[in-house]
N, C-alpha and C. Protein backbone atom coordinates (compact mmCIF):
# COMPACT_ATOMS: atom_id res chain seq x y z
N UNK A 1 25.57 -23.41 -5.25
CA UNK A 1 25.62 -22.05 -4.76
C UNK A 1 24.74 -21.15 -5.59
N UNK A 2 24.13 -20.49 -5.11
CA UNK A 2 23.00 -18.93 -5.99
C UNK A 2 23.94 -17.74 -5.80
N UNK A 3 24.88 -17.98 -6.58
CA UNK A 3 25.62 -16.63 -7.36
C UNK A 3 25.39 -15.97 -8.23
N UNK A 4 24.53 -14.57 -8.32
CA UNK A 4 24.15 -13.71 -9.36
C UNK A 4 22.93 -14.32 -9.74
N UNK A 5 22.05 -14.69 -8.87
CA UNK A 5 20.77 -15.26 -9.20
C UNK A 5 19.85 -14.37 -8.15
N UNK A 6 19.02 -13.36 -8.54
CA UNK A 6 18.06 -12.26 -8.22
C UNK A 6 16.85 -12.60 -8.31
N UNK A 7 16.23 -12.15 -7.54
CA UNK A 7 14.35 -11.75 -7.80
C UNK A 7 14.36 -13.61 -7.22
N UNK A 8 12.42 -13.68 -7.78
CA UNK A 8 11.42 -14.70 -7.48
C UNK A 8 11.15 -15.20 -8.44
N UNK A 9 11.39 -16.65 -8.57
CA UNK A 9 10.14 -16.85 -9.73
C UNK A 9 8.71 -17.26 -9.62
N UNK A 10 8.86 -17.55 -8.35
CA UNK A 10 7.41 -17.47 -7.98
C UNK A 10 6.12 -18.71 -8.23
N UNK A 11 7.13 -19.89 -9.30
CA UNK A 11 6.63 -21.03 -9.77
C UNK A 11 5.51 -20.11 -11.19
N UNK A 12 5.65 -18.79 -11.54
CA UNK A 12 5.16 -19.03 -12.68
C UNK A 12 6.27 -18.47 -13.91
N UNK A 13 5.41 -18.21 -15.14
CA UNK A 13 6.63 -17.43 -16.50
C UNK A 13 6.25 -16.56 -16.21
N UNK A 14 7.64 -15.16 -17.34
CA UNK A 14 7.79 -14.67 -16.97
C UNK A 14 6.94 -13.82 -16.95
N UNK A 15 5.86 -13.31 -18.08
CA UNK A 15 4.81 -12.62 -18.48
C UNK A 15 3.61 -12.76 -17.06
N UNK A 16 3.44 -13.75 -16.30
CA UNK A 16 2.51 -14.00 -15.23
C UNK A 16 3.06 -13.68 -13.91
N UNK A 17 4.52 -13.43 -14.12
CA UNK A 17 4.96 -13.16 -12.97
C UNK A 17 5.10 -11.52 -12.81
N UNK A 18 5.04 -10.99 -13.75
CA UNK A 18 5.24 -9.17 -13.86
C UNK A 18 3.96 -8.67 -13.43
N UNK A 19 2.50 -9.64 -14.24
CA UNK A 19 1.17 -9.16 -13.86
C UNK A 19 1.25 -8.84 -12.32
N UNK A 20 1.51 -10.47 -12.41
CA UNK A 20 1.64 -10.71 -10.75
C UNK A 20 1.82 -9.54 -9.37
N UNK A 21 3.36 -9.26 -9.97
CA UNK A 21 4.17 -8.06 -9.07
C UNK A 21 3.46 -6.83 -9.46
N UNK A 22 2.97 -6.44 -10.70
CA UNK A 22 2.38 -5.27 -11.10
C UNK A 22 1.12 -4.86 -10.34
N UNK A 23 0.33 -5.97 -9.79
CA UNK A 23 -0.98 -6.19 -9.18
C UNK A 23 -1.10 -5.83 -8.39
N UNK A 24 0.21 -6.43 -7.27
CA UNK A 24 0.60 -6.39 -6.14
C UNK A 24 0.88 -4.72 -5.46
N UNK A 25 1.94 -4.51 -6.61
CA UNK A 25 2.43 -2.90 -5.90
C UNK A 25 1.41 -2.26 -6.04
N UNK A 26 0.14 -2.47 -7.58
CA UNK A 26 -0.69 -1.40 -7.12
C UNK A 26 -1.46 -1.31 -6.19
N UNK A 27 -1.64 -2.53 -5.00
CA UNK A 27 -2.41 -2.61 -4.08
C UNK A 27 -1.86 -2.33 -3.39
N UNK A 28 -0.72 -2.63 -2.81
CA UNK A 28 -0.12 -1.36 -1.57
C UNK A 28 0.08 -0.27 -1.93
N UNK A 29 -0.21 0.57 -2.99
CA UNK A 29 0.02 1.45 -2.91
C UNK A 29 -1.19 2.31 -2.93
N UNK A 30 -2.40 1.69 -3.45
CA UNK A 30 -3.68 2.14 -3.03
C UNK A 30 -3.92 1.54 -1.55
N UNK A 31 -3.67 0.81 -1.39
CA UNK A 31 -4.38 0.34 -0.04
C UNK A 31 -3.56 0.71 0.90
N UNK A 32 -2.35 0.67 1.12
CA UNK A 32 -1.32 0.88 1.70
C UNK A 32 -0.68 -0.17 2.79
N UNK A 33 -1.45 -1.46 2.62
CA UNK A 33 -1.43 -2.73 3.29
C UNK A 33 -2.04 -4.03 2.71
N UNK A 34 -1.16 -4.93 2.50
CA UNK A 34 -2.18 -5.74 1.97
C UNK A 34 -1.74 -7.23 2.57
N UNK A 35 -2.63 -8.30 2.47
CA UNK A 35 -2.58 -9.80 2.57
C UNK A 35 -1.75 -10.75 1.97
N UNK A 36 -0.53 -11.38 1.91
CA UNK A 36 -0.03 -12.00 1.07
C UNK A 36 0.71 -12.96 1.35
N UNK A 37 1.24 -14.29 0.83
CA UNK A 37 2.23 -15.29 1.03
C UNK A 37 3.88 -14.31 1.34
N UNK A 38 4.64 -14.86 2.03
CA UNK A 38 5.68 -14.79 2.15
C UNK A 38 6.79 -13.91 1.46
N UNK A 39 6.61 -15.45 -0.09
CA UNK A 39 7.41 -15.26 -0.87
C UNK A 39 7.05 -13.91 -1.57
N UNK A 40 6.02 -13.70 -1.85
CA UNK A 40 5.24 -12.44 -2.69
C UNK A 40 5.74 -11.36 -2.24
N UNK A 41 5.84 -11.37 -0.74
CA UNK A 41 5.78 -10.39 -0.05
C UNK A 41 7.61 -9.74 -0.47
N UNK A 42 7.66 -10.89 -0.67
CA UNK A 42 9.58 -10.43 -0.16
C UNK A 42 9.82 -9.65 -1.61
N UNK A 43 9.43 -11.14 -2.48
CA UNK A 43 9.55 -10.30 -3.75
C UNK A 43 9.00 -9.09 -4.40
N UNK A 44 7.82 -8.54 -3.88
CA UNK A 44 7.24 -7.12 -3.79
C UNK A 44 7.95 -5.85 -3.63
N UNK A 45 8.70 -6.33 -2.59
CA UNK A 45 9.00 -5.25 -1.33
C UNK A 45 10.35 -4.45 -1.97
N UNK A 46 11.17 -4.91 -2.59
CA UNK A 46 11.81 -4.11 -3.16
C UNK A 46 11.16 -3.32 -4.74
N UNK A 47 10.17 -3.59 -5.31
CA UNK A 47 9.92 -3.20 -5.94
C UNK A 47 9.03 -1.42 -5.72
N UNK A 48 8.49 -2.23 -4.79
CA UNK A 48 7.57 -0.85 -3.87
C UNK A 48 8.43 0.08 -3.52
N UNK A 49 9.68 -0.51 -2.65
CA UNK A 49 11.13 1.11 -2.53
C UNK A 49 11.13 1.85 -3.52
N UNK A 50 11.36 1.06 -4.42
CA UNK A 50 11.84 1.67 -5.77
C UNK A 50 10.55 2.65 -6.03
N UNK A 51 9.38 2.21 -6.63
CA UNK A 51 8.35 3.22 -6.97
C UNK A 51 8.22 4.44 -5.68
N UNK A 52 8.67 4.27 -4.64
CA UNK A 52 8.05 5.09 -3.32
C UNK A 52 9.47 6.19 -3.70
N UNK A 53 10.31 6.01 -3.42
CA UNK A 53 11.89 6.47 -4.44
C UNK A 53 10.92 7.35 -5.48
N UNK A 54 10.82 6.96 -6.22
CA UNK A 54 10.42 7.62 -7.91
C UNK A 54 9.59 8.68 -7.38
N UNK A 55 8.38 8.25 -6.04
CA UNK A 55 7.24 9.40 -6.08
C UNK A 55 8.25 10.59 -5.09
N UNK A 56 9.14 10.23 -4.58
CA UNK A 56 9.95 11.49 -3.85
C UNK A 56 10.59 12.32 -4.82
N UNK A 57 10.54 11.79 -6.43
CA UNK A 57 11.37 12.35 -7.08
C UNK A 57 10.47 13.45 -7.23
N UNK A 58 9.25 13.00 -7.90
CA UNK A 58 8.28 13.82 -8.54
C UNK A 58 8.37 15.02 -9.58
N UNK A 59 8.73 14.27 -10.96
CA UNK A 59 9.32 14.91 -11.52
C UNK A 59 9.04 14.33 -13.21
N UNK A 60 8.16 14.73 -13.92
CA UNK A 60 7.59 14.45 -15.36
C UNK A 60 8.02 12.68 -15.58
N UNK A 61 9.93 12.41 -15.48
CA UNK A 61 10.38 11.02 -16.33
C UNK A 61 10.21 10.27 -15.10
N UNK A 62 9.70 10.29 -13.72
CA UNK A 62 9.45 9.50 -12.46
C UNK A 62 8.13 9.29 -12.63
N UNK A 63 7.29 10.23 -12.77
CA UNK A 63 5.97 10.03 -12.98
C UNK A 63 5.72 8.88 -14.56
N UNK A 64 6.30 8.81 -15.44
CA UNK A 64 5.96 7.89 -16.60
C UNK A 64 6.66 7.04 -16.15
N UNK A 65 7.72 6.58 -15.12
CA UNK A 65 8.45 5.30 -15.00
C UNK A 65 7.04 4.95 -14.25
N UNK A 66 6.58 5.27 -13.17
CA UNK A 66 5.93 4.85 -11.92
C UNK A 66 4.62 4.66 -12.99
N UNK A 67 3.81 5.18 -13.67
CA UNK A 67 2.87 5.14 -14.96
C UNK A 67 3.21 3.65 -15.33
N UNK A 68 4.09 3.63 -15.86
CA UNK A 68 4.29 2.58 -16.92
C UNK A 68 4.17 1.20 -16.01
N UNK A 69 4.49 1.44 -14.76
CA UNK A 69 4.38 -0.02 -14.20
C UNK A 69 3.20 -0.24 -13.31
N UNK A 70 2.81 0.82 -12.61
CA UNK A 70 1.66 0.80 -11.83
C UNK A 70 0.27 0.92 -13.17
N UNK A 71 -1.01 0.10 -12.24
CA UNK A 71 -1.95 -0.44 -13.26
C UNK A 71 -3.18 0.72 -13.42
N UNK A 72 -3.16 1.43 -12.45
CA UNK A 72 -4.10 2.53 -12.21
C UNK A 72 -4.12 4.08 -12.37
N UNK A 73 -4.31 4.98 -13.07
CA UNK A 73 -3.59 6.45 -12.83
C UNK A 73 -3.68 6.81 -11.66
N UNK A 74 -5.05 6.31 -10.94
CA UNK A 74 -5.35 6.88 -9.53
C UNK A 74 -4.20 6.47 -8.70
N UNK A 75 -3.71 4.87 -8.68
CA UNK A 75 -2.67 4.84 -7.63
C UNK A 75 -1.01 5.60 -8.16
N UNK A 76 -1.28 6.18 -9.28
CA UNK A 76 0.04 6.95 -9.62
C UNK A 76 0.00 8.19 -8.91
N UNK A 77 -1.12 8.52 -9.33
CA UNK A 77 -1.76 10.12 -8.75
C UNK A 77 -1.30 9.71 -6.83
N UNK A 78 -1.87 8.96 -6.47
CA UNK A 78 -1.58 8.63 -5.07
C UNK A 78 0.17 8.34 -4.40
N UNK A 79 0.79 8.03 -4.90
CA UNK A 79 1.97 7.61 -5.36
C UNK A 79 2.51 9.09 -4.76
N UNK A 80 2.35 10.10 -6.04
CA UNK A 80 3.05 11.07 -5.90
C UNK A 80 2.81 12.14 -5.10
N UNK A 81 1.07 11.99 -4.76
CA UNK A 81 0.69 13.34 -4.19
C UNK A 81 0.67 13.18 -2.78
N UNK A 82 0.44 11.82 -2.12
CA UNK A 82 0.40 11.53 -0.80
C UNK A 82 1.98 10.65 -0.32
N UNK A 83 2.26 9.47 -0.93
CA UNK A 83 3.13 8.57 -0.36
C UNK A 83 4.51 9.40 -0.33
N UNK A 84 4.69 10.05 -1.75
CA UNK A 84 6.15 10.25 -1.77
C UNK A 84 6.39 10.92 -0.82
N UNK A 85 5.70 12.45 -0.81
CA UNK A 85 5.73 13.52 0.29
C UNK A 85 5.83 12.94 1.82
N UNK A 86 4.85 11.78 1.56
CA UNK A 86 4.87 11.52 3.54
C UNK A 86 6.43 10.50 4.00
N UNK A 87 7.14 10.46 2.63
CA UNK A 87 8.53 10.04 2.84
C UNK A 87 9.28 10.39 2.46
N UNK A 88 9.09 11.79 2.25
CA UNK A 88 10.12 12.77 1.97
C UNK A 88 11.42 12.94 2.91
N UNK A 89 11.25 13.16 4.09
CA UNK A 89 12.56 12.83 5.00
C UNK A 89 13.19 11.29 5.45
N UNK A 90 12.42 10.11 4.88
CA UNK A 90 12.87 9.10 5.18
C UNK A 90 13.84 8.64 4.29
N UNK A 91 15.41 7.45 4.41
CA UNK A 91 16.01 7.13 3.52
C UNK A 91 16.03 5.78 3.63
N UNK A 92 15.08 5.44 2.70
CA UNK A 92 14.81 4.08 2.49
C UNK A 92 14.08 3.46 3.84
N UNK A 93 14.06 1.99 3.68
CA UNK A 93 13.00 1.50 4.58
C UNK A 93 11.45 1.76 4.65
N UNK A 94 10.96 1.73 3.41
CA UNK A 94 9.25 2.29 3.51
C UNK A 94 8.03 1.12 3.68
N UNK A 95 8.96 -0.16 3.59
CA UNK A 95 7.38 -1.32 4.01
C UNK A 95 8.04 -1.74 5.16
N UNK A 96 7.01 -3.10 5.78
CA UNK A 96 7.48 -3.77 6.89
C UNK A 96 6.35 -5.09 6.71
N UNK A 97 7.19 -6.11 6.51
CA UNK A 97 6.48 -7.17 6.76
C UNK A 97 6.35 -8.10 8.16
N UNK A 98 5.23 -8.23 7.93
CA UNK A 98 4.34 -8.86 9.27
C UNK A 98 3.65 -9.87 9.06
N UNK A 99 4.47 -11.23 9.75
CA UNK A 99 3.87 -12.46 9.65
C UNK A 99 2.39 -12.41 10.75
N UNK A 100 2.06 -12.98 9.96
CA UNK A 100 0.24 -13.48 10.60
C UNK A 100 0.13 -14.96 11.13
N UNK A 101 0.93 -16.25 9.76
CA UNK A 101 0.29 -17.42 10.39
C UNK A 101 0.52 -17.64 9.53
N UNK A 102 -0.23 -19.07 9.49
CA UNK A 102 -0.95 -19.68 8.41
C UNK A 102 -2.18 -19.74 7.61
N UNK A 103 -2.08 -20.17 6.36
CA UNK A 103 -3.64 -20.22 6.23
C UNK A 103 -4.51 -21.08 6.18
N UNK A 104 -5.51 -21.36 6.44
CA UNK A 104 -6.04 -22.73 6.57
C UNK A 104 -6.35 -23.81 5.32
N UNK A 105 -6.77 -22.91 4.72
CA UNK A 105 -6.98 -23.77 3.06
C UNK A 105 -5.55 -24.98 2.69
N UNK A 106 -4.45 -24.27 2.44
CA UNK A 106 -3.01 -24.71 2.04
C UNK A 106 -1.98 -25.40 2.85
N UNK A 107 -1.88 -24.02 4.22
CA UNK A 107 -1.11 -24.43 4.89
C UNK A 107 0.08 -23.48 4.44
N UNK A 108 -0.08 -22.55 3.62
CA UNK A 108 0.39 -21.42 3.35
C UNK A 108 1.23 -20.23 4.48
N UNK A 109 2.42 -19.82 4.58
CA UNK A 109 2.20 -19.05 5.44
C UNK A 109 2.19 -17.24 5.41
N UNK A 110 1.38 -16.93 5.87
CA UNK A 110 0.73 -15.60 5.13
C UNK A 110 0.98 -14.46 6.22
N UNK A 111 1.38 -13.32 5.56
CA UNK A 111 2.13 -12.07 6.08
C UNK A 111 1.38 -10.66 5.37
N UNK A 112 1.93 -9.71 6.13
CA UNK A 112 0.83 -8.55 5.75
C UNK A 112 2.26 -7.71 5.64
N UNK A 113 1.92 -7.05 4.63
CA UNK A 113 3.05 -5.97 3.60
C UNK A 113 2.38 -4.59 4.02
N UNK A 114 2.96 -3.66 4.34
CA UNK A 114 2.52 -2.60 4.65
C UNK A 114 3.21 -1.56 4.73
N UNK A 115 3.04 -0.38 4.20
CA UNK A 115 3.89 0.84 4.33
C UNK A 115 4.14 1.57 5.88
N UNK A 116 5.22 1.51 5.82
CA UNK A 116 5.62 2.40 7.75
C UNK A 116 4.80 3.83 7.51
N UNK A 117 4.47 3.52 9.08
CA UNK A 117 3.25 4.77 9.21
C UNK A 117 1.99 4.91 8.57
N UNK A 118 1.86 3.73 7.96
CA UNK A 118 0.27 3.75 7.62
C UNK A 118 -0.88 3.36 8.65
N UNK A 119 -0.10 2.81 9.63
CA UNK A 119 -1.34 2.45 11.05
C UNK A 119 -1.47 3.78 11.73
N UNK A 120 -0.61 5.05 11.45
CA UNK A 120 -0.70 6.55 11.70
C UNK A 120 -2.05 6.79 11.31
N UNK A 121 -1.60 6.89 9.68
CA UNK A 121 -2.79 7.28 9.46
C UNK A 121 -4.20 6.89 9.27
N UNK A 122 -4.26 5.44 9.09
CA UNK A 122 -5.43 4.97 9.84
C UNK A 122 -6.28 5.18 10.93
N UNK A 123 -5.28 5.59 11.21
CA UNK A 123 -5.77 5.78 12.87
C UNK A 123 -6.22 7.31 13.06
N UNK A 124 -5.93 8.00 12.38
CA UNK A 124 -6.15 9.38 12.01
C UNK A 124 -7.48 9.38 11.38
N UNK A 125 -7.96 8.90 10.32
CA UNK A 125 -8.91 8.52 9.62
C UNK A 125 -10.35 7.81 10.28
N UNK A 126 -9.91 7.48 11.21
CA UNK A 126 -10.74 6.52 12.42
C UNK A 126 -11.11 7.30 13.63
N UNK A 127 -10.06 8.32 14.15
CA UNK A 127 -10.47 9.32 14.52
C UNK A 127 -11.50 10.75 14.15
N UNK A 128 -11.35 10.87 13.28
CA UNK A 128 -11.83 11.97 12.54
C UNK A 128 -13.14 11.53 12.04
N UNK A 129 -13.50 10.51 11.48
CA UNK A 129 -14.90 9.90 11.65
C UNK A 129 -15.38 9.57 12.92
N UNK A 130 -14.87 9.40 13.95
CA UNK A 130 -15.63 9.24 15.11
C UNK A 130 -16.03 10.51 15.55
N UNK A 131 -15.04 11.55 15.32
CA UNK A 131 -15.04 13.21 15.99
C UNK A 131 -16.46 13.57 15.12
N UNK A 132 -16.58 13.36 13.47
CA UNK A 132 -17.72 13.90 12.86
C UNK A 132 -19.27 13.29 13.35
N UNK A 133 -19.35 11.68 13.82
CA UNK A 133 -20.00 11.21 14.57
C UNK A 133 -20.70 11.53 15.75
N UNK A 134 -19.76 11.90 16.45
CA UNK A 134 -19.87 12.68 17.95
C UNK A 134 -20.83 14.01 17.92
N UNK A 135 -20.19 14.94 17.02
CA UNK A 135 -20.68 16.39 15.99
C UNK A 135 -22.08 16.38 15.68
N UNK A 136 -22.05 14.83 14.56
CA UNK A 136 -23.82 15.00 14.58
C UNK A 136 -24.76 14.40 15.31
N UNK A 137 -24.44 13.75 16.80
CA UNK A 137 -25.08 13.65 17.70
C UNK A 137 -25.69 14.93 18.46
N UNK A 138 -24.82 15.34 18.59
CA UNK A 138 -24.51 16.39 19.70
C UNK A 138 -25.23 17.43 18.72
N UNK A 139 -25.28 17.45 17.84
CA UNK A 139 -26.34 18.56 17.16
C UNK A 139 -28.04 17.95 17.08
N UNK A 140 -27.83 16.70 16.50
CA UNK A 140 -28.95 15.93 16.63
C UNK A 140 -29.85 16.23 17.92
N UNK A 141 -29.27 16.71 19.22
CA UNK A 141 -29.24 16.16 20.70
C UNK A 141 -30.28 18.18 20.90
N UNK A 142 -28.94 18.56 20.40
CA UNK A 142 -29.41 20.52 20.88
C UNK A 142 -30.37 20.54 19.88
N UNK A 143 -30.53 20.46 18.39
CA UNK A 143 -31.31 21.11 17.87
C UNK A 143 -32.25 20.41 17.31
N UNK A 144 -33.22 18.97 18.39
CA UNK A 144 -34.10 18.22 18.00
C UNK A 144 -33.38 17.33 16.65
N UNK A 145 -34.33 16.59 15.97
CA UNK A 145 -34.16 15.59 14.73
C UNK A 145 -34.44 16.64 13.72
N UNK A 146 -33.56 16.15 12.90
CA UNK A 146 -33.51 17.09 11.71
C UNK A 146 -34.56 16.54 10.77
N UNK A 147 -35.06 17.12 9.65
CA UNK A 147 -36.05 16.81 9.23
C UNK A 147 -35.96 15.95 8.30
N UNK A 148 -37.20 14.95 8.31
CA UNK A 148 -36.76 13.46 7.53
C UNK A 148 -37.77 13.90 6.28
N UNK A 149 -36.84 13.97 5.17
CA UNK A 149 -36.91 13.60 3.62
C UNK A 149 -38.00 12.79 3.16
């Protein structure tokens, strides 16, 4: 029976396994989606609540917890100034994993970790470059070629 037996080990120690998870959250949390085995994923995913938690706190001793474990200032800075806020009314539930398949190399089976509502704003982002696209056609179009450098 696995009574009072927590977390992943992931088949490595323990020092390779913190890099590991440390690596991990900072990539969803800069990227806000990322590529990964299963197990990674699962074992990630509560770790990411927790930091996404801390950036709603936003508050000097949340900001040095979320510091101390995340690898980047930028994804701390990101953390607090974008993620927490855009889950400010949510309680709990902030990733969603999404099986893909397999992978061909291993035979691995590989899932995509991703924060809820980040295909929002992707998609927002994808818009808004097409709209600026459109903009400098359509100027390109009325006011001849602009002058080449």
């Amino acid at each position: 029976m696995k009574h009072g037996v927590a977390g992943y080990k992931l088949k490595r120690d323990a020092s390779a396994r913190r890099a590991l998870l440390r690596n991990l959250a900072t990539s969803v949390i800069d990227a806000e989606r990322i590529q990964t085995t299963i197990p990674k994923a699962k074992a990630i995913k509560p770790i990411v609540e927790k930091l996404i938690t801390l950036g709603k706190k936003d508050n000097l001793a949340a900001r040095r917890q979320a510091a101390s474990f995340l690898m980047t200032p930028e994804s701390v800075k990101k953390l607090f100034d974008k993620v927490g806020p855009r889950f400010s009314q949510r309680n709990g539930g902030y990733t969603r994993i999404v099986r893909l398949g397999w992978r061909k190399g291993d035979g691995a089976e590989i899932c995509m970790l991703e924060l809820v509502g980040s295909e929002l704003v992707r998609r927002a982002e994808e818009r808004r470059k097409r709209k600026e696209e459109r903009l400098k056609q359509l100027q390109e179009e009325q006011g001849g070629m602009p002058p080449q450098q």
